[in-house]
PDB file of N, CA and C in Angstrom:
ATOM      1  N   UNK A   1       0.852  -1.168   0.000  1.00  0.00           N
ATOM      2  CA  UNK A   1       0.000   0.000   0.000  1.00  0.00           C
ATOM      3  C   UNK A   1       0.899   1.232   0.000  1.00  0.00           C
ATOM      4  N   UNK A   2       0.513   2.592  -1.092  1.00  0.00           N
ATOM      5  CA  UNK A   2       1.617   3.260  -1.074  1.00  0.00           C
ATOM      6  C   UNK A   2       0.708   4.399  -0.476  1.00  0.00           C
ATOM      7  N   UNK A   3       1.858   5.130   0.632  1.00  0.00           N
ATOM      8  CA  UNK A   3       1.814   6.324   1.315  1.00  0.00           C
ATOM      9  C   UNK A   3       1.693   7.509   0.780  1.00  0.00           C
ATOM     10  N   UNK A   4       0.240   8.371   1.085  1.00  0.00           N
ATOM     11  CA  UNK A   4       0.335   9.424   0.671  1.00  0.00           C
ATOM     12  C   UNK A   4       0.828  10.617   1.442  1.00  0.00           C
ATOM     13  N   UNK A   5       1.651  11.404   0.649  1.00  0.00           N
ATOM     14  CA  UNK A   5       2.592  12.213   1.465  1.00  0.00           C
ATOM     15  C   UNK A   5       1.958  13.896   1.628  1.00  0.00           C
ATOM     16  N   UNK A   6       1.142  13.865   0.740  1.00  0.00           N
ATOM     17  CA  UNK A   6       0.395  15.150   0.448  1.00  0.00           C
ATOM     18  C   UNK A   6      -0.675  15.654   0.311  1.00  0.00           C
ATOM     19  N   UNK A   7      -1.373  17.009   0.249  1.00  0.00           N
ATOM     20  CA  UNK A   7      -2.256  17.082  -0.025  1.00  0.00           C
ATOM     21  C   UNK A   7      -3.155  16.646  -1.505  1.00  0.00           C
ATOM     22  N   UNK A   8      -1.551  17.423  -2.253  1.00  0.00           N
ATOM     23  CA  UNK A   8      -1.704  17.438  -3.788  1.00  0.00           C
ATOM     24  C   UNK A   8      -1.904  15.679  -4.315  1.00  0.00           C
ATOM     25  N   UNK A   9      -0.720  15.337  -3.530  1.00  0.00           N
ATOM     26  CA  UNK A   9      -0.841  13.800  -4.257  1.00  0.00           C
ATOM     27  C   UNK A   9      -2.682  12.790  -4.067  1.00  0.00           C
ATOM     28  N   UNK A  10      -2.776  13.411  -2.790  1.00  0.00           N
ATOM     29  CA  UNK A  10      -4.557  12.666  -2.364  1.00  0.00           C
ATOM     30  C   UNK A  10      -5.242  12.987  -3.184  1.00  0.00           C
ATOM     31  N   UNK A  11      -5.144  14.551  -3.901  1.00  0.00           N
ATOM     32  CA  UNK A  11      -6.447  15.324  -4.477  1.00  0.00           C
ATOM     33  C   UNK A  11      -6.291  14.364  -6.036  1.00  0.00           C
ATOM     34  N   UNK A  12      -4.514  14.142  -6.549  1.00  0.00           N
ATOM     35  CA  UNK A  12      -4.764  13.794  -7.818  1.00  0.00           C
ATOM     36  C   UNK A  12      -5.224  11.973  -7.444  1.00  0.00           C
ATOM     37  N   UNK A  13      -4.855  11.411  -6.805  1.00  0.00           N
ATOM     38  CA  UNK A  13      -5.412  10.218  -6.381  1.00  0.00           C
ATOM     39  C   UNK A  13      -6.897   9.793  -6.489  1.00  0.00           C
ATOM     40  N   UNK A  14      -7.951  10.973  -5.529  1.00  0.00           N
ATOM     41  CA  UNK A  14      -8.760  10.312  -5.673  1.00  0.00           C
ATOM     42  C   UNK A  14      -9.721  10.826  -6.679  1.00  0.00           C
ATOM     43  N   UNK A  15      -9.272  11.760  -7.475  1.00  0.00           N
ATOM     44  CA  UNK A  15      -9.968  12.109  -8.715  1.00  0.00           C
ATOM     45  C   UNK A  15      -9.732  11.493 -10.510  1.00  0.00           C
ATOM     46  N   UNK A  16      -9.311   9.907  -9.800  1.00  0.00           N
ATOM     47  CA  UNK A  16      -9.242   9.304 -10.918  1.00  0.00           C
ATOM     48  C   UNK A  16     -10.477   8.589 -11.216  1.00  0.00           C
ATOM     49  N   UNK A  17     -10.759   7.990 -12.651  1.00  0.00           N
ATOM     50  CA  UNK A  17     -11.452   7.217 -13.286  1.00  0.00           C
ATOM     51  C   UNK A  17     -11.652   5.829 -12.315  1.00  0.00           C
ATOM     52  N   UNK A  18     -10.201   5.584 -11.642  1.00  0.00           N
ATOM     53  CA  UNK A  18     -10.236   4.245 -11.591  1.00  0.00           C
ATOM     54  C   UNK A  18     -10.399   4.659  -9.847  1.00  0.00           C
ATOM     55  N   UNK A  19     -11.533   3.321  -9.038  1.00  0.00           N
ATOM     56  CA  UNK A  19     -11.977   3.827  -8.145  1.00  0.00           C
ATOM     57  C   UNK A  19     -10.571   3.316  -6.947  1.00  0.00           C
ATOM     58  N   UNK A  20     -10.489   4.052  -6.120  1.00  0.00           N
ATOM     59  CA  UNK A  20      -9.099   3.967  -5.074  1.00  0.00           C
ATOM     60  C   UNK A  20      -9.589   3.707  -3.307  1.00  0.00           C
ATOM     61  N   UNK A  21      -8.832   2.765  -3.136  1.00  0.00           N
ATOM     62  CA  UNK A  21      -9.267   3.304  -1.322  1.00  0.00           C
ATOM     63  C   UNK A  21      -8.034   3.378  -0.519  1.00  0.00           C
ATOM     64  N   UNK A  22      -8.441   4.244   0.113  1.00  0.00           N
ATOM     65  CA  UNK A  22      -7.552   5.222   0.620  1.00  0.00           C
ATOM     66  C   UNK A  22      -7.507   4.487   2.629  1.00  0.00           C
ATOM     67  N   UNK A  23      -6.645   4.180   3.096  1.00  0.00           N
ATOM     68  CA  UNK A  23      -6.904   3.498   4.278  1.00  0.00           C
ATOM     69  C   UNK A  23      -6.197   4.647   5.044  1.00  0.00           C
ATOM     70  N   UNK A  24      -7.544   5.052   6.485  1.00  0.00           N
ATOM     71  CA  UNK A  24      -6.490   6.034   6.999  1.00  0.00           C
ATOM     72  C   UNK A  24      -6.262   4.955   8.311  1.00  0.00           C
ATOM     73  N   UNK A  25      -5.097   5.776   8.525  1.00  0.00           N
ATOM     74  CA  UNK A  25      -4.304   5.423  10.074  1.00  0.00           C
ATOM     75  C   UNK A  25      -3.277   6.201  10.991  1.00  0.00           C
ATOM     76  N   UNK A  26      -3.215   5.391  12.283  1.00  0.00           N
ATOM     77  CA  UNK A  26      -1.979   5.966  13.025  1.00  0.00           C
ATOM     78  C   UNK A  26      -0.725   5.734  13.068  1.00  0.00           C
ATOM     79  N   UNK A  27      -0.074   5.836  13.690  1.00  0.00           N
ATOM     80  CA  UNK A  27       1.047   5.113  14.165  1.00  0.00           C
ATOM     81  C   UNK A  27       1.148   4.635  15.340  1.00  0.00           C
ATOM     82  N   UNK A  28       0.221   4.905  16.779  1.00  0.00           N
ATOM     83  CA  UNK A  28      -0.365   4.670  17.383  1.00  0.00           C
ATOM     84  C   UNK A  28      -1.125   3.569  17.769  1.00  0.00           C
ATOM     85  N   UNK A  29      -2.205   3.003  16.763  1.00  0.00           N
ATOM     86  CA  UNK A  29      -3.361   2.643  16.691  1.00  0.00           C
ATOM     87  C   UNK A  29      -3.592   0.911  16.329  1.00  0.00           C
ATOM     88  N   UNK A  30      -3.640   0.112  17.403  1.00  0.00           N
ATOM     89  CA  UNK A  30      -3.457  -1.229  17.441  1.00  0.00           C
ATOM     90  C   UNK A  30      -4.130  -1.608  16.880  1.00  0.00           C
ATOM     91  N   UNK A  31      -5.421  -1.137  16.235  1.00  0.00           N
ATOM     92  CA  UNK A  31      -6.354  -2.548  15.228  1.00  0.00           C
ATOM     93  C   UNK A  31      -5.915  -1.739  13.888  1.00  0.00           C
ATOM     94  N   UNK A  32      -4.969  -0.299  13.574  1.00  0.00           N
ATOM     95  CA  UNK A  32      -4.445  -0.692  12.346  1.00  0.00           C
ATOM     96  C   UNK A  32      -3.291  -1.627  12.126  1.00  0.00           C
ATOM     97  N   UNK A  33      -2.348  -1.731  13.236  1.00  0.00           N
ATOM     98  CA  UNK A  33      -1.866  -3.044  13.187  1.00  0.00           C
ATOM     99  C   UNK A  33      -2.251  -3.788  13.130  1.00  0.00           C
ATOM    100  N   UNK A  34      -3.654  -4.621  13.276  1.00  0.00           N
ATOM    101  CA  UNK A  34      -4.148  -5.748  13.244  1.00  0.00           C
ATOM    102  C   UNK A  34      -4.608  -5.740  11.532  1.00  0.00           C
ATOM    103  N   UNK A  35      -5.043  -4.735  11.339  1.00  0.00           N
ATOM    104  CA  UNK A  35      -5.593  -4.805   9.663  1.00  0.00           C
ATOM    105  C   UNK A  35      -4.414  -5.286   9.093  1.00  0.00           C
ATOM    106  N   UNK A  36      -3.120  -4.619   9.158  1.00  0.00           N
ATOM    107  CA  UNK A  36      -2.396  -4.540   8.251  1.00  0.00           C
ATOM    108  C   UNK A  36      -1.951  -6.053   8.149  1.00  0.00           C
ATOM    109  N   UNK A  37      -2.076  -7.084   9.052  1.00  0.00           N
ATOM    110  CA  UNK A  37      -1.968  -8.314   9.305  1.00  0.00           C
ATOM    111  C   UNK A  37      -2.818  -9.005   8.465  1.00  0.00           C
ATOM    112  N   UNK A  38      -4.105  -8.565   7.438  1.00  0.00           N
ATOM    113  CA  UNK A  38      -4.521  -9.167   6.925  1.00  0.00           C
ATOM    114  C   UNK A  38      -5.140  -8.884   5.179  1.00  0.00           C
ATOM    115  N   UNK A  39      -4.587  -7.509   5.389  1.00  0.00           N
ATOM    116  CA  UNK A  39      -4.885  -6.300   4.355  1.00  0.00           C
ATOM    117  C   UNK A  39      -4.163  -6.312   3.074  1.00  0.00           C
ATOM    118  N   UNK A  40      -3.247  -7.393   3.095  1.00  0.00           N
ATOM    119  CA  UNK A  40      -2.435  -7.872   1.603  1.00  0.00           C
ATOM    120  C   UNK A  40      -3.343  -8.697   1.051  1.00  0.00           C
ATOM    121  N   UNK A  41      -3.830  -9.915   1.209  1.00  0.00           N
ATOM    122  CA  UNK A  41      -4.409 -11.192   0.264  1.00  0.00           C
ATOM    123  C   UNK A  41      -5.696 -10.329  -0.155  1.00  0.00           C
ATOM    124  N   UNK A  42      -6.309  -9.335   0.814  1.00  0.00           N
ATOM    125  CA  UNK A  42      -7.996  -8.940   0.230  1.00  0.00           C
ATOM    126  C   UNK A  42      -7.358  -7.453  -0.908  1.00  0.00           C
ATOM    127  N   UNK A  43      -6.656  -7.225  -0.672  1.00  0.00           N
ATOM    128  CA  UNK A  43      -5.454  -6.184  -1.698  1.00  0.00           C
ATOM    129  C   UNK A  43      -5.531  -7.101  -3.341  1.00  0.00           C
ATOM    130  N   UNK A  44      -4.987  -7.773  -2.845  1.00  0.00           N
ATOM    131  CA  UNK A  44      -4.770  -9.167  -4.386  1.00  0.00           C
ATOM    132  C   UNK A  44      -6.189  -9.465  -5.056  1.00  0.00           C
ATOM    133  N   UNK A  45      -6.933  -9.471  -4.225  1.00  0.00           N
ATOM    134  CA  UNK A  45      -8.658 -10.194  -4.355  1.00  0.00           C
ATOM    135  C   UNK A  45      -9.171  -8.952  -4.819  1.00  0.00           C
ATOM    136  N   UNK A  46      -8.781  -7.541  -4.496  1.00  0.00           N
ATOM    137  CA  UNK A  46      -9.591  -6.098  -4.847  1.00  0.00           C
ATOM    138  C   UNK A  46      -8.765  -5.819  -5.632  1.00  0.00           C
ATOM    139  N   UNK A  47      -8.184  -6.124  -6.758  1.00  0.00           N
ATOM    140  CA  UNK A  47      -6.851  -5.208  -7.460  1.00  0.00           C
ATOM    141  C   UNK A  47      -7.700  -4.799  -7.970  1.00  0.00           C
ATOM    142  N   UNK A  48      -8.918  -4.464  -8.741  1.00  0.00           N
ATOM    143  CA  UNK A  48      -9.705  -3.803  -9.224  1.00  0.00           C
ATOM    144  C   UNK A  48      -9.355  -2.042  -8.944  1.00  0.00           C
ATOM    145  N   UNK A  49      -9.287  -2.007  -7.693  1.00  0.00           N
ATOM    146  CA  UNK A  49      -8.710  -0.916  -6.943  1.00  0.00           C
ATOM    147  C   UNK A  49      -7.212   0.100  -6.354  1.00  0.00           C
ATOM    148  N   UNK A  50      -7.273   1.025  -6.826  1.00  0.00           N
ATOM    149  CA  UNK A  50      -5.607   1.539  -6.204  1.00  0.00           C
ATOM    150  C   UNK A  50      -5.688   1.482  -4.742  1.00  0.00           C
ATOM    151  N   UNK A  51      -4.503   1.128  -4.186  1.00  0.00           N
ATOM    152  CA  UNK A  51      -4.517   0.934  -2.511  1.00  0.00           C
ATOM    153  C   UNK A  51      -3.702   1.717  -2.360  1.00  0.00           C
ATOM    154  N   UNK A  52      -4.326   2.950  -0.476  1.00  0.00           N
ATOM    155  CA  UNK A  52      -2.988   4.059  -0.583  1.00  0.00           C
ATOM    156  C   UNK A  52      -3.613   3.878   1.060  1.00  0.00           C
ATOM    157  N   UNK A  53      -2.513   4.666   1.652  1.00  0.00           N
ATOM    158  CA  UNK A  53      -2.536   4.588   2.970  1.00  0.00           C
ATOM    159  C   UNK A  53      -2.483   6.083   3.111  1.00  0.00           C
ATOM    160  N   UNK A  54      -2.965   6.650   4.472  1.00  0.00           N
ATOM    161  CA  UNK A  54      -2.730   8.021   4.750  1.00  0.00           C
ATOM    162  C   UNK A  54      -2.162   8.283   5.925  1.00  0.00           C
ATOM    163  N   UNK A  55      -1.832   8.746   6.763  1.00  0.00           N
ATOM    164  CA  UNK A  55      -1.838   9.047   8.566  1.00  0.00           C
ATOM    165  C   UNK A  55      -2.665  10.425   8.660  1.00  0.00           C
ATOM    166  N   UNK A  56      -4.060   9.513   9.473  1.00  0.00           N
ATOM    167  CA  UNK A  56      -5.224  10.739   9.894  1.00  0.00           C
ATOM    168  C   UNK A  56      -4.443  11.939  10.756  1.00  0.00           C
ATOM    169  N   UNK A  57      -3.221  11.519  11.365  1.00  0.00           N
ATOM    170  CA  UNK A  57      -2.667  12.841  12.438  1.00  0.00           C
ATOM    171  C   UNK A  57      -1.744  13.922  11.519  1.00  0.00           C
ATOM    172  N   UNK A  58      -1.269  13.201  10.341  1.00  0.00           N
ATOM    173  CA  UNK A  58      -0.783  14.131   9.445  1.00  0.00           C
ATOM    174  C   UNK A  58      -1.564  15.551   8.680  1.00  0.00           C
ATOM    175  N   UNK A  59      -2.719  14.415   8.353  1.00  0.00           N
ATOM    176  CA  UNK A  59      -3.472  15.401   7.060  1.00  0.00           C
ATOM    177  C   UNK A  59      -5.091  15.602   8.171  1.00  0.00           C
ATOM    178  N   UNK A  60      -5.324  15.958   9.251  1.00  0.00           N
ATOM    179  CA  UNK A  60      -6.445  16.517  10.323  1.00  0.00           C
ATOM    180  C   UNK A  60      -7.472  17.098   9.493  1.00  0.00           C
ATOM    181  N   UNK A  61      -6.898  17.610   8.658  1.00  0.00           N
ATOM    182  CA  UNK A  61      -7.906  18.114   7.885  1.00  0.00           C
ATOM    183  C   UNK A  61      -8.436  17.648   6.812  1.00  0.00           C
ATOM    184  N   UNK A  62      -7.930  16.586   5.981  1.00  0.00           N
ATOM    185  CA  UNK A  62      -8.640  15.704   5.192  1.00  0.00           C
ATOM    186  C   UNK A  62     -10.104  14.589   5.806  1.00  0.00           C
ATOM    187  N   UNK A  63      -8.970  13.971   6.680  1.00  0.00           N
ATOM    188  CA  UNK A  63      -9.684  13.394   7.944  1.00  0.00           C
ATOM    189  C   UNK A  63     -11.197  13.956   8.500  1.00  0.00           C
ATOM    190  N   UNK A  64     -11.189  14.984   8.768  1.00  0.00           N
ATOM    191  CA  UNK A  64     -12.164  16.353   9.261  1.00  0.00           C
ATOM    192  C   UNK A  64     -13.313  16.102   7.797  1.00  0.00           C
ATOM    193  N   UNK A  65     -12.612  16.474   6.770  1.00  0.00           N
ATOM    194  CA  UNK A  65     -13.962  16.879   5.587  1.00  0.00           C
ATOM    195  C   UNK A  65     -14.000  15.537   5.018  1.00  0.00           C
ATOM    196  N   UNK A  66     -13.463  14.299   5.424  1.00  0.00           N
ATOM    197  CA  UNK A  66     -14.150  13.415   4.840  1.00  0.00           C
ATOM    198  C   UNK A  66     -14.865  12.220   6.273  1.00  0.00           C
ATOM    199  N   UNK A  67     -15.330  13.119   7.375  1.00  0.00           N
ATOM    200  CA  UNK A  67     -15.653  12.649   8.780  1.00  0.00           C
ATOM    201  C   UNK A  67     -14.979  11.107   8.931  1.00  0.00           C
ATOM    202  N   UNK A  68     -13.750  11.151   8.968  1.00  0.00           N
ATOM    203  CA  UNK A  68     -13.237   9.922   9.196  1.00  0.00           C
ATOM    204  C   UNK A  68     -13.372  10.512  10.832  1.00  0.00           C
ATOM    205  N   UNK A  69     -13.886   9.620  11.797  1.00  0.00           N
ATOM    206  CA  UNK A  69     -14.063   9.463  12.870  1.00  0.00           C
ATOM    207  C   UNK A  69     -12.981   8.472  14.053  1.00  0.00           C
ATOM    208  N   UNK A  70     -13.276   7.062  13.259  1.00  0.00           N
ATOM    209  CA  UNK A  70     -12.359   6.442  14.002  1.00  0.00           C
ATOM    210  C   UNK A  70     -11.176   5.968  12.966  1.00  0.00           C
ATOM    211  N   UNK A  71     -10.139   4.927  13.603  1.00  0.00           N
ATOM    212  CA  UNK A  71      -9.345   4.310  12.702  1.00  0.00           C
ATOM    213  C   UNK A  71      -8.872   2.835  12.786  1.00  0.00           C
ATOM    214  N   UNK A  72      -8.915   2.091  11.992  1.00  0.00           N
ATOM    215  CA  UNK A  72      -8.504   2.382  10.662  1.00  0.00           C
ATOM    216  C   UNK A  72     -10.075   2.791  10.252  1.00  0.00           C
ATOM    217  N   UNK A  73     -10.324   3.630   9.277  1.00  0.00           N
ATOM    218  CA  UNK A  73     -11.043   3.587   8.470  1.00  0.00           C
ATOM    219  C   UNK A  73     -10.555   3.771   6.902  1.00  0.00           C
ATOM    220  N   UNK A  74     -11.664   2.354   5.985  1.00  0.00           N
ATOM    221  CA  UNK A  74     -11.453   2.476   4.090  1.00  0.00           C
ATOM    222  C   UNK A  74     -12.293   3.372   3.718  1.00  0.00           C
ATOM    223  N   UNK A  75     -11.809   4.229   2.710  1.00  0.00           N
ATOM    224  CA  UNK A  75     -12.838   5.341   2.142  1.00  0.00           C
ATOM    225  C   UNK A  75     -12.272   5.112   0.948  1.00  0.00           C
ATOM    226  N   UNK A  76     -13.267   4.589  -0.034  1.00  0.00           N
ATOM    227  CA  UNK A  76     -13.508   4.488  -1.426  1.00  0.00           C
ATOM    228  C   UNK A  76     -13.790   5.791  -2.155  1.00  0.00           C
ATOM    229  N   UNK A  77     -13.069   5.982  -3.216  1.00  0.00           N
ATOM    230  CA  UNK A  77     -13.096   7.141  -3.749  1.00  0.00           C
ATOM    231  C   UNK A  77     -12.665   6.859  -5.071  1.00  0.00           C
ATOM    232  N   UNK A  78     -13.921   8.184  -6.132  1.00  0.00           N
ATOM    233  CA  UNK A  78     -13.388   7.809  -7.368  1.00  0.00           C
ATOM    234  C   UNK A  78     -13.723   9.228  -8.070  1.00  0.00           C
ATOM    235  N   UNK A  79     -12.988   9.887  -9.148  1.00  0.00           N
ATOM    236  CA  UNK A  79     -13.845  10.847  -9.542  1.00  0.00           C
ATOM    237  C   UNK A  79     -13.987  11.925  -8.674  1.00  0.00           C
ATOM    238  N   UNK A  80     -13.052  11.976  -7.922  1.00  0.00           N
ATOM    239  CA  UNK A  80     -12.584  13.189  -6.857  1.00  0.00           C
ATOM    240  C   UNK A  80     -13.798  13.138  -5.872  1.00  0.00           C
ATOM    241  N   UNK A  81     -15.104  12.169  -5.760  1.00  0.00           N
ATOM    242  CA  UNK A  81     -15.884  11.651  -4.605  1.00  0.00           C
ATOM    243  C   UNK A  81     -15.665  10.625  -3.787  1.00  0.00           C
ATOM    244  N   UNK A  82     -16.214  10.514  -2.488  1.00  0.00           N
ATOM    245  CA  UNK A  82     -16.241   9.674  -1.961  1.00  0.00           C
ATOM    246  C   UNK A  82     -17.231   9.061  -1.618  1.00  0.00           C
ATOM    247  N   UNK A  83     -17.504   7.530  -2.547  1.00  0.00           N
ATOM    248  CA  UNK A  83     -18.290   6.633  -2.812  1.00  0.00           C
ATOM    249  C   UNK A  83     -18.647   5.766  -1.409  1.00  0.00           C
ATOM    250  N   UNK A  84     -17.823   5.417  -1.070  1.00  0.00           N
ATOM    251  CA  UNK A  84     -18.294   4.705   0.164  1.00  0.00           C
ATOM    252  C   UNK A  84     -17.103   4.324   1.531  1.00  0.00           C
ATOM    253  N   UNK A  85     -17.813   4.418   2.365  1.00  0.00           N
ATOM    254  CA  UNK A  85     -16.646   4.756   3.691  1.00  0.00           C
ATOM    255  C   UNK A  85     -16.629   2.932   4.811  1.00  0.00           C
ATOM    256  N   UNK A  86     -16.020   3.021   4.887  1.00  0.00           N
ATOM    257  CA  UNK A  86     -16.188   1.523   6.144  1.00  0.00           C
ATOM    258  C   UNK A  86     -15.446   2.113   7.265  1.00  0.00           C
ATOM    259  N   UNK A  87     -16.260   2.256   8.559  1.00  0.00           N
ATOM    260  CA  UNK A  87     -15.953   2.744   9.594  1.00  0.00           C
ATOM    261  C   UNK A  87     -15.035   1.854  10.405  1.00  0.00           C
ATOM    262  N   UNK A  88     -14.179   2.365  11.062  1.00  0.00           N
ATOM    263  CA  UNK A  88     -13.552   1.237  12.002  1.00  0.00           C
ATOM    264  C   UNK A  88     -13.910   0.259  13.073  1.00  0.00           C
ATOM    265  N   UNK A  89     -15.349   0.595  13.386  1.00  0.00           N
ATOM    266  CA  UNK A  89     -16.224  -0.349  14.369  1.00  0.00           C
ATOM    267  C   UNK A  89     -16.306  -1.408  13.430  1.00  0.00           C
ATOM    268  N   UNK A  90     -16.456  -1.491  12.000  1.00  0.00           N
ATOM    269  CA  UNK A  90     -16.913  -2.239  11.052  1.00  0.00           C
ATOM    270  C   UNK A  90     -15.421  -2.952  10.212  1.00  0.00           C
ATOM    271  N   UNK A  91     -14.258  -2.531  11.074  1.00  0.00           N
ATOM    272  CA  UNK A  91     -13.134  -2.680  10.287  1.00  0.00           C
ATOM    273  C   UNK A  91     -12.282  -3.511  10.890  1.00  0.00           C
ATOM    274  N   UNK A  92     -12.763  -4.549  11.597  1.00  0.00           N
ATOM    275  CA  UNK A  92     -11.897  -5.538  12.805  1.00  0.00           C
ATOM    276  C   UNK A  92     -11.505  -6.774  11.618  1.00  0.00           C
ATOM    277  N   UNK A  93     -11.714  -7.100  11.377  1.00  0.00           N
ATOM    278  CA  UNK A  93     -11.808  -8.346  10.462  1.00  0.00           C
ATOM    279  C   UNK A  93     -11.545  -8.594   9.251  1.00  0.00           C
ATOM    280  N   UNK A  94     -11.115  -9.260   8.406  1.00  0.00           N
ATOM    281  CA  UNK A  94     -11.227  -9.448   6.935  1.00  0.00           C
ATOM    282  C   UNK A  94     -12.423 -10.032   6.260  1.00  0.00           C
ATOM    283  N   UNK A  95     -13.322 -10.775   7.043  1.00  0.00           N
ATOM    284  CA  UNK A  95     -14.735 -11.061   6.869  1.00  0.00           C
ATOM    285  C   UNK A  95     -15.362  -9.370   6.741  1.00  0.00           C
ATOM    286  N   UNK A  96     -15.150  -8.389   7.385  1.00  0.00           N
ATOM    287  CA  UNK A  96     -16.052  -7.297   7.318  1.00  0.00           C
ATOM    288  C   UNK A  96     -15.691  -6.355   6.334  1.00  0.00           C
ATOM    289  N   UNK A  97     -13.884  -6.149   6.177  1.00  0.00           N
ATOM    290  CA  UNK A  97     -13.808  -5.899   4.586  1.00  0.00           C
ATOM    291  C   UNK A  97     -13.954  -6.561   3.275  1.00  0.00           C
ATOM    292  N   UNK A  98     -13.923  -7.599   3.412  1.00  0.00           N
ATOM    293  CA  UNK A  98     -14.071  -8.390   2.169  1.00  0.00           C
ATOM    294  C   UNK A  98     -15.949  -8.051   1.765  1.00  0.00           C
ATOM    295  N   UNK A  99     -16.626  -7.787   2.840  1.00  0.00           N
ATOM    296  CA  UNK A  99     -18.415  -7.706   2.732  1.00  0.00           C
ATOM    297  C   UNK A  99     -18.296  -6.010   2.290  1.00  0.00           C
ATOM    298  N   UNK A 100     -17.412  -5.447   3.099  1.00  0.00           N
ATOM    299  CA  UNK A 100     -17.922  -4.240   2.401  1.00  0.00           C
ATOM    300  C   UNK A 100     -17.245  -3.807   1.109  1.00  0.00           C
ATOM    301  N   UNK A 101     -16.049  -4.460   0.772  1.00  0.00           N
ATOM    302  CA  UNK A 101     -15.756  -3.930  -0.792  1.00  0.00           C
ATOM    303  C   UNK A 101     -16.798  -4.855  -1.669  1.00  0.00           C
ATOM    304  N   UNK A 102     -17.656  -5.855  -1.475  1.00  0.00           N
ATOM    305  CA  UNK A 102     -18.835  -6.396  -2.011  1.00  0.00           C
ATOM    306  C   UNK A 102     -19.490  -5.460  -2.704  1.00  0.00           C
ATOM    307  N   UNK A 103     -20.003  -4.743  -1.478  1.00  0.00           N
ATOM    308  CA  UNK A 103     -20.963  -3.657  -1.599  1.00  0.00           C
ATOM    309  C   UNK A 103     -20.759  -2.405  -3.097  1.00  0.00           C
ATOM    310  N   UNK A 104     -19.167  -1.854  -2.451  1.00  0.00           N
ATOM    311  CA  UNK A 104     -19.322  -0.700  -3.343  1.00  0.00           C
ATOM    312  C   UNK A 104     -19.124  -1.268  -4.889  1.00  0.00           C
TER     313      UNK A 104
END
């Protein structure tokens, strides 16, 4: 999953054709360590998708206007919108991401 370092780089990211999810996190934050433990094989299974990582304490304000609340949270984005969000209450598991990239 590649790190976004910027504002600029997020804005051209998620205003592509091709739809992206954007995983935010800490450095801090023990169930994004736990994701990341399982967040490669459903990566392989979604290549459909660009995979990028963010740190919510870096960019506060991305975080803020796209109400990422807790973390980890996936926010699907395509077309410079954001299509669909999976909250981190909903983000323990690979059973609960694998159901919600179903969805979008």
């Amino acid at each position: 999953m590649e790190l976004i370092t910027s504002n600029e780089q997020f804005e051209e990211l998620i205003s592509q054709d091709q739809p992206v999810v954007v995983k935010f996190f800490t450095g801090w934050c023990p169930d994004c360590r736990r994701m990341d433990m399982f967040i490669e094989e459903i990566m392989k299974e979604y290549n459909q998708y660009g995979w990028y990582e963010m740190n919510k304490d870096e960019f506060p304000e991305i975080a803020e206007k796209y109400t990422v609340m807790g973390i980890p949270s996936l926010l699907v984005y395509r077309n410079g919108e954001k299509i669909a969000h999976l909250h981190s209450a909903n983000a323990k598991s690979p059973e609960q991401v694998q159901e919600f990239l179903q969805t979008v």
